[in-house]
N, C-alpha and C. Protein backbone atom coordinates (compact mmCIF):
# COMPACT_ATOMS: atom_id res chain seq x y z
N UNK A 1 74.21 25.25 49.76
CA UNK A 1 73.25 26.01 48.99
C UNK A 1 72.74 27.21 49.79
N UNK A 2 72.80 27.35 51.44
CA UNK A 2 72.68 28.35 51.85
C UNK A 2 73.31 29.60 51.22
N UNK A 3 74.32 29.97 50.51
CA UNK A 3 74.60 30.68 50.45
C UNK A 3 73.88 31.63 49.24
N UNK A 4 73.43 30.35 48.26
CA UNK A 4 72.74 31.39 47.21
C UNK A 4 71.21 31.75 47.85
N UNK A 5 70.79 31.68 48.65
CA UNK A 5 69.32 32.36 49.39
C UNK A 5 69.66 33.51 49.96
N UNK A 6 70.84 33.35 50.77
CA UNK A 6 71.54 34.99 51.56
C UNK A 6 71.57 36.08 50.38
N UNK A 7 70.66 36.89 50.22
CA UNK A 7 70.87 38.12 49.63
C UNK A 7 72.24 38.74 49.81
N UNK A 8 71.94 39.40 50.96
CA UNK A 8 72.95 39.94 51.62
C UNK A 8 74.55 39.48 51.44
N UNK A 9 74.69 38.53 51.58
CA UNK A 9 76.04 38.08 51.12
C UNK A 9 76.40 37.64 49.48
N UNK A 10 75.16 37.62 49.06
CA UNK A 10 75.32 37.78 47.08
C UNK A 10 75.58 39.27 46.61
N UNK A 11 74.60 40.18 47.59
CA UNK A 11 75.11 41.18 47.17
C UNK A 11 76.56 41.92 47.42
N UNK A 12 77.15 41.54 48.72
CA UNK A 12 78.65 41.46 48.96
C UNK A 12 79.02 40.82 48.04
N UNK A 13 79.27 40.30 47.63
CA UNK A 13 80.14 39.39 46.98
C UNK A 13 80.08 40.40 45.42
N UNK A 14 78.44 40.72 44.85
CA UNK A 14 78.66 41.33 43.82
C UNK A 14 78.97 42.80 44.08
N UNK A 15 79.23 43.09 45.03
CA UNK A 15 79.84 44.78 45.40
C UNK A 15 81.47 44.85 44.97
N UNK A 16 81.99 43.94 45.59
CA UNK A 16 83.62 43.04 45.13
C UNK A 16 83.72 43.39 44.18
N UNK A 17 82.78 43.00 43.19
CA UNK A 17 83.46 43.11 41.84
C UNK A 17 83.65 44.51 41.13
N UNK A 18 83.32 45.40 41.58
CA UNK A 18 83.58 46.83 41.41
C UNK A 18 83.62 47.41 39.95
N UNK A 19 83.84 47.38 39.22
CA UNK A 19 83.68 47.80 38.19
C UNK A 19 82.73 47.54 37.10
N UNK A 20 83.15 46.19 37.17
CA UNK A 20 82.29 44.98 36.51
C UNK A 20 81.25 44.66 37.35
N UNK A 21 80.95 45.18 37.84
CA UNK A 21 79.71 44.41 38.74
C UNK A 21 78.70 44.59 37.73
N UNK A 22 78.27 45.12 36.94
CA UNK A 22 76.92 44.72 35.94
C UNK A 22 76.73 43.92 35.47
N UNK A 23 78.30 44.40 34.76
CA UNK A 23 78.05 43.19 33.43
C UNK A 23 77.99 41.83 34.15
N UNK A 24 79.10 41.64 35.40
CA UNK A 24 78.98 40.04 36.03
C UNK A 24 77.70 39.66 36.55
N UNK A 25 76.65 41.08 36.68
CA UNK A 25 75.61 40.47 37.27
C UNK A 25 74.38 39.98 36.56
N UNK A 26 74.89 40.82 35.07
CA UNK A 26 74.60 40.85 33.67
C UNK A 26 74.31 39.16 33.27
N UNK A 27 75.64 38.71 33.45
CA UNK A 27 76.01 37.22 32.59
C UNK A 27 75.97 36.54 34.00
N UNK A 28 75.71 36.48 35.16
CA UNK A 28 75.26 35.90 36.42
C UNK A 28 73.74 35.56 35.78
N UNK A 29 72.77 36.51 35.80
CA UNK A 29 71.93 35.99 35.13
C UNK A 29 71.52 35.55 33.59
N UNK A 30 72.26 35.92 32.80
CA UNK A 30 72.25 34.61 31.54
C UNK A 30 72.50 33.36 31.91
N UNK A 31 73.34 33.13 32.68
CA UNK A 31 73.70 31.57 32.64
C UNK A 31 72.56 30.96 33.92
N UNK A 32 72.30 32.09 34.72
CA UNK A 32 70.62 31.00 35.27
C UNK A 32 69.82 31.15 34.94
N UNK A 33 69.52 31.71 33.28
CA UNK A 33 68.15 31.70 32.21
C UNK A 33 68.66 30.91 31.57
N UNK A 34 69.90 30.24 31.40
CA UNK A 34 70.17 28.98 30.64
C UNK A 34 70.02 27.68 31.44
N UNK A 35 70.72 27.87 32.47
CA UNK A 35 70.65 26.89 33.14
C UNK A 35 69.43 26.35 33.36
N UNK A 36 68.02 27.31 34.10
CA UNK A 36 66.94 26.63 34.13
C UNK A 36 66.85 26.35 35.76
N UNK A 37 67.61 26.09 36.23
CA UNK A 37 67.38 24.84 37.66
C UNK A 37 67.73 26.07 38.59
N UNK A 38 68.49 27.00 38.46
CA UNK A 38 68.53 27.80 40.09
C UNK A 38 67.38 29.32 39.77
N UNK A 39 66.93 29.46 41.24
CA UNK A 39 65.92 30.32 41.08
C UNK A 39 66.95 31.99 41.01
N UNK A 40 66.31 32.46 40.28
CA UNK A 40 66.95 33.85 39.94
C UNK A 40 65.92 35.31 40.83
N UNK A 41 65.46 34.79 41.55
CA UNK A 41 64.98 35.67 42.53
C UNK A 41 66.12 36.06 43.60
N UNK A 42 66.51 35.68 43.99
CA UNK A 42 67.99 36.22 44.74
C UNK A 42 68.98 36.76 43.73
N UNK A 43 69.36 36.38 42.84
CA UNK A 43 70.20 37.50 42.19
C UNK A 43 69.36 38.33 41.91
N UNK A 44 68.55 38.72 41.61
CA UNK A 44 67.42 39.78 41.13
C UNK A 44 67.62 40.59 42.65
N UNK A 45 67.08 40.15 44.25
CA UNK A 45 67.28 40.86 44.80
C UNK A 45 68.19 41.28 45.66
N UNK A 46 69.90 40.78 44.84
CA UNK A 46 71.09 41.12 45.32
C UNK A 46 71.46 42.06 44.56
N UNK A 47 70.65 41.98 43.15
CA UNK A 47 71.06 43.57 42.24
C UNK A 47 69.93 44.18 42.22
N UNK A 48 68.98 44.73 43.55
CA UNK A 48 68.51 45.60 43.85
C UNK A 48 68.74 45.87 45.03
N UNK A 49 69.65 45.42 45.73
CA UNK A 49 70.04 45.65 46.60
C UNK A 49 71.49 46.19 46.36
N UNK A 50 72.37 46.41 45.56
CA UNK A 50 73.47 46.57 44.81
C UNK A 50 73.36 48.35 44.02
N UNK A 51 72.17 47.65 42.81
CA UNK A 51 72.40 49.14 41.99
C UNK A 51 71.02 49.94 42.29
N UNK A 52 70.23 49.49 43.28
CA UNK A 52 69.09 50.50 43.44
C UNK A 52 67.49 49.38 43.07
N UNK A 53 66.88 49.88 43.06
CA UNK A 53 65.48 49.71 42.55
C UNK A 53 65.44 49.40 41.01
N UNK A 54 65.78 50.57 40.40
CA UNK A 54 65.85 50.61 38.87
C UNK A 54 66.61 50.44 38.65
N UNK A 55 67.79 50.40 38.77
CA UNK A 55 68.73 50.17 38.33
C UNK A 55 69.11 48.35 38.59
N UNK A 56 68.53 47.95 39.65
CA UNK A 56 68.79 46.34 39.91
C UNK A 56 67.53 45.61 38.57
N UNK A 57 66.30 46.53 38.72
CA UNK A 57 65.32 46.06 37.60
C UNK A 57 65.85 45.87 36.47
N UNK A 58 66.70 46.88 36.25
CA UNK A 58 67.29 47.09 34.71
C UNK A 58 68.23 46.11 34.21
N UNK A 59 69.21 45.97 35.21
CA UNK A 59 70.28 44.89 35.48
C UNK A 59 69.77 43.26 34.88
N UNK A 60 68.77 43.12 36.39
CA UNK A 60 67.84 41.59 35.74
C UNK A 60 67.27 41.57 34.72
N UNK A 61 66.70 42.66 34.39
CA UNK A 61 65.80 42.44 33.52
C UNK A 61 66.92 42.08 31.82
N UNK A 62 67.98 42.85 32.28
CA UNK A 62 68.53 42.72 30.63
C UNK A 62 69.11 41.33 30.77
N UNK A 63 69.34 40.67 31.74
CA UNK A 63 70.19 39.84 32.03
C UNK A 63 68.92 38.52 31.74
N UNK A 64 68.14 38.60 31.89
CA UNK A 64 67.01 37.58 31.95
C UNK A 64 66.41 37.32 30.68
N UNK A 65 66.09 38.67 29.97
CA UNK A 65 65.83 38.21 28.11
C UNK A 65 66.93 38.19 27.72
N UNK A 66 68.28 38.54 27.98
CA UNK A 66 69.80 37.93 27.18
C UNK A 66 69.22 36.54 27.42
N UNK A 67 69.29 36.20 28.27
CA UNK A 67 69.54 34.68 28.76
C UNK A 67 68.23 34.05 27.90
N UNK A 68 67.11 34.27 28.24
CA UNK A 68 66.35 33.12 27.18
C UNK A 68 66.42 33.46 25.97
N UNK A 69 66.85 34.89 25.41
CA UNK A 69 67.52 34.83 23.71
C UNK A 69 67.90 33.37 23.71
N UNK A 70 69.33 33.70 24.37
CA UNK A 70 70.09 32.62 23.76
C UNK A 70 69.63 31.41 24.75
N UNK A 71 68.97 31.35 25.54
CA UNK A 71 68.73 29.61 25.54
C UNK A 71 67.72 29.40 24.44
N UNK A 72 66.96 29.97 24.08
CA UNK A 72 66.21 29.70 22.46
C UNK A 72 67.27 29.39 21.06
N UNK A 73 68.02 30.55 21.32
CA UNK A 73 69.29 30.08 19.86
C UNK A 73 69.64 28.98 20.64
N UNK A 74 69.93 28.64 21.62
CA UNK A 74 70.77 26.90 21.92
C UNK A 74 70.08 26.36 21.62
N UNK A 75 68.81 26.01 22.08
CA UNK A 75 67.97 24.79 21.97
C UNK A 75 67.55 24.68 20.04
N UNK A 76 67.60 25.51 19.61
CA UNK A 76 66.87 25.54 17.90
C UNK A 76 68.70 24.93 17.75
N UNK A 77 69.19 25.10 18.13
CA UNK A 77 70.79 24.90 17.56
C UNK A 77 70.60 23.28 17.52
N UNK A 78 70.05 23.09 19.26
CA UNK A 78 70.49 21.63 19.55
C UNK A 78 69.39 20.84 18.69
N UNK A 79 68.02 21.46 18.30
CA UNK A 79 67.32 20.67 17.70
C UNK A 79 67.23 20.17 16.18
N UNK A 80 68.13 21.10 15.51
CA UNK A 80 68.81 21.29 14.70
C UNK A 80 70.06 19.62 14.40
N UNK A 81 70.84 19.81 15.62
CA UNK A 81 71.65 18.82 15.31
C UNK A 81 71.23 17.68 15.34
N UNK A 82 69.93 17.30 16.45
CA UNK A 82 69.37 15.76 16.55
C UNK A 82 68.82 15.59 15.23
N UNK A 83 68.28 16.27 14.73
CA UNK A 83 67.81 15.89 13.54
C UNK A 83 68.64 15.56 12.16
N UNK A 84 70.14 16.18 12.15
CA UNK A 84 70.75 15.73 11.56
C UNK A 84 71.44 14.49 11.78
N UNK A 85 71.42 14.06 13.24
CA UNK A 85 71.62 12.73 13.70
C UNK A 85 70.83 11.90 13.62
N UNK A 86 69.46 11.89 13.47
CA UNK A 86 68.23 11.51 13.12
C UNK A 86 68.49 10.95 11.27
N UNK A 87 68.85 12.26 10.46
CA UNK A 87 69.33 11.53 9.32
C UNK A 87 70.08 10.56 8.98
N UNK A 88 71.29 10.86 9.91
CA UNK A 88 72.23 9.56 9.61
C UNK A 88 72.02 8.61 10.30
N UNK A 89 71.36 8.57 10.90
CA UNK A 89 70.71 6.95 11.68
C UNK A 89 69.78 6.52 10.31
N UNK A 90 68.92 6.90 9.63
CA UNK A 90 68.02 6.35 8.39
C UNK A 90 69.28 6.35 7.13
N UNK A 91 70.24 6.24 7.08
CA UNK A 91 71.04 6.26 5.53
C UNK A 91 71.47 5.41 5.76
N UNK A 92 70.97 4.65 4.31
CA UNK A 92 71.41 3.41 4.14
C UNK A 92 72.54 3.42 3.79
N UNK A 93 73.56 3.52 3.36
CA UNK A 93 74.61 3.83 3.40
C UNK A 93 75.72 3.60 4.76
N UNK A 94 74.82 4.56 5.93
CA UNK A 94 75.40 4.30 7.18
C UNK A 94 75.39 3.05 7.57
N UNK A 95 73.93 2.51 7.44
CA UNK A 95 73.48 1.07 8.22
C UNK A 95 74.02 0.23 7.31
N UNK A 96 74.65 0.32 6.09
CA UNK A 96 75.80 -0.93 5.83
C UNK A 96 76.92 -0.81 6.16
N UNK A 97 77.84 0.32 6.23
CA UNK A 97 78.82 0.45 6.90
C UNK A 97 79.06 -0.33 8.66
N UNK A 98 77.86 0.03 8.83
CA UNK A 98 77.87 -0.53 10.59
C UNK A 98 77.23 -1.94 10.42
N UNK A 99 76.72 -2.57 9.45
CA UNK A 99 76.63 -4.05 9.64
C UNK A 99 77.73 -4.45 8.88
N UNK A 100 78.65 -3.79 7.75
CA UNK A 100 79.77 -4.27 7.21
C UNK A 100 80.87 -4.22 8.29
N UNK A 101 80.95 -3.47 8.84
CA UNK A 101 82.22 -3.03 10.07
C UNK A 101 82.17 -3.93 11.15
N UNK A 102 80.91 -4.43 11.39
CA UNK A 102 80.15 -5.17 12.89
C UNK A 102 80.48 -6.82 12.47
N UNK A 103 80.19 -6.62 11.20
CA UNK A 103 80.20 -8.13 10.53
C UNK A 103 78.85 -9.19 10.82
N UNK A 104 77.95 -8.05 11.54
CA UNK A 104 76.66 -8.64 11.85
C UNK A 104 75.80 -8.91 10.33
């Protein structure tokens, strides 16, 4: 895990990518506004250390409301489906099938 605290070598690593380096630093941070669990203060200051001041602000910053957009569309998605699993656990219908099938 040392390695994601080293600025310095995140920002190497995102210099590499040369062309793409935004957008990867772009969707680098969506997926740790989804993820939740790694701190996004080091990529934040490996892409200000990368594209500048404003330009690293700009970077995170788009990269950080992409990311809880869509961890909001996931989670309404996922809450969405429990509840349709929630239905078919109460249909009676289901619960004879599974005591007819079980033979309980």
């Amino acid at each position: 895990m040392d390695w994601i605290t080293n600025i310095q070598a995140m920002s190497d690593w995102i210099r590499s990518w040369g062309a793409v380096a935004i957008a990867g630093s772009i969707l680098l941070h969506i997926l740790i506004s989804i993820t939740g669990v790694l701190p996004s203060i080091f990529l934040s200051g490996a892409s200000a250390v990368v594209f500048g001041m404003e330009g690293g602000f700009f970077v995170s910053h788009a990269g950080e409301v992409s990311g809880a957009a869509l961890a909001f569309v996931l989670s309404r998605w996922g809450s969405r489906k429990i509840k349709k699993l929630q239905k078919w656990k109460e249909s009676r219908w289901l619960y004879w099938m599974i005591r007819h099938v079980s033979g309980k």
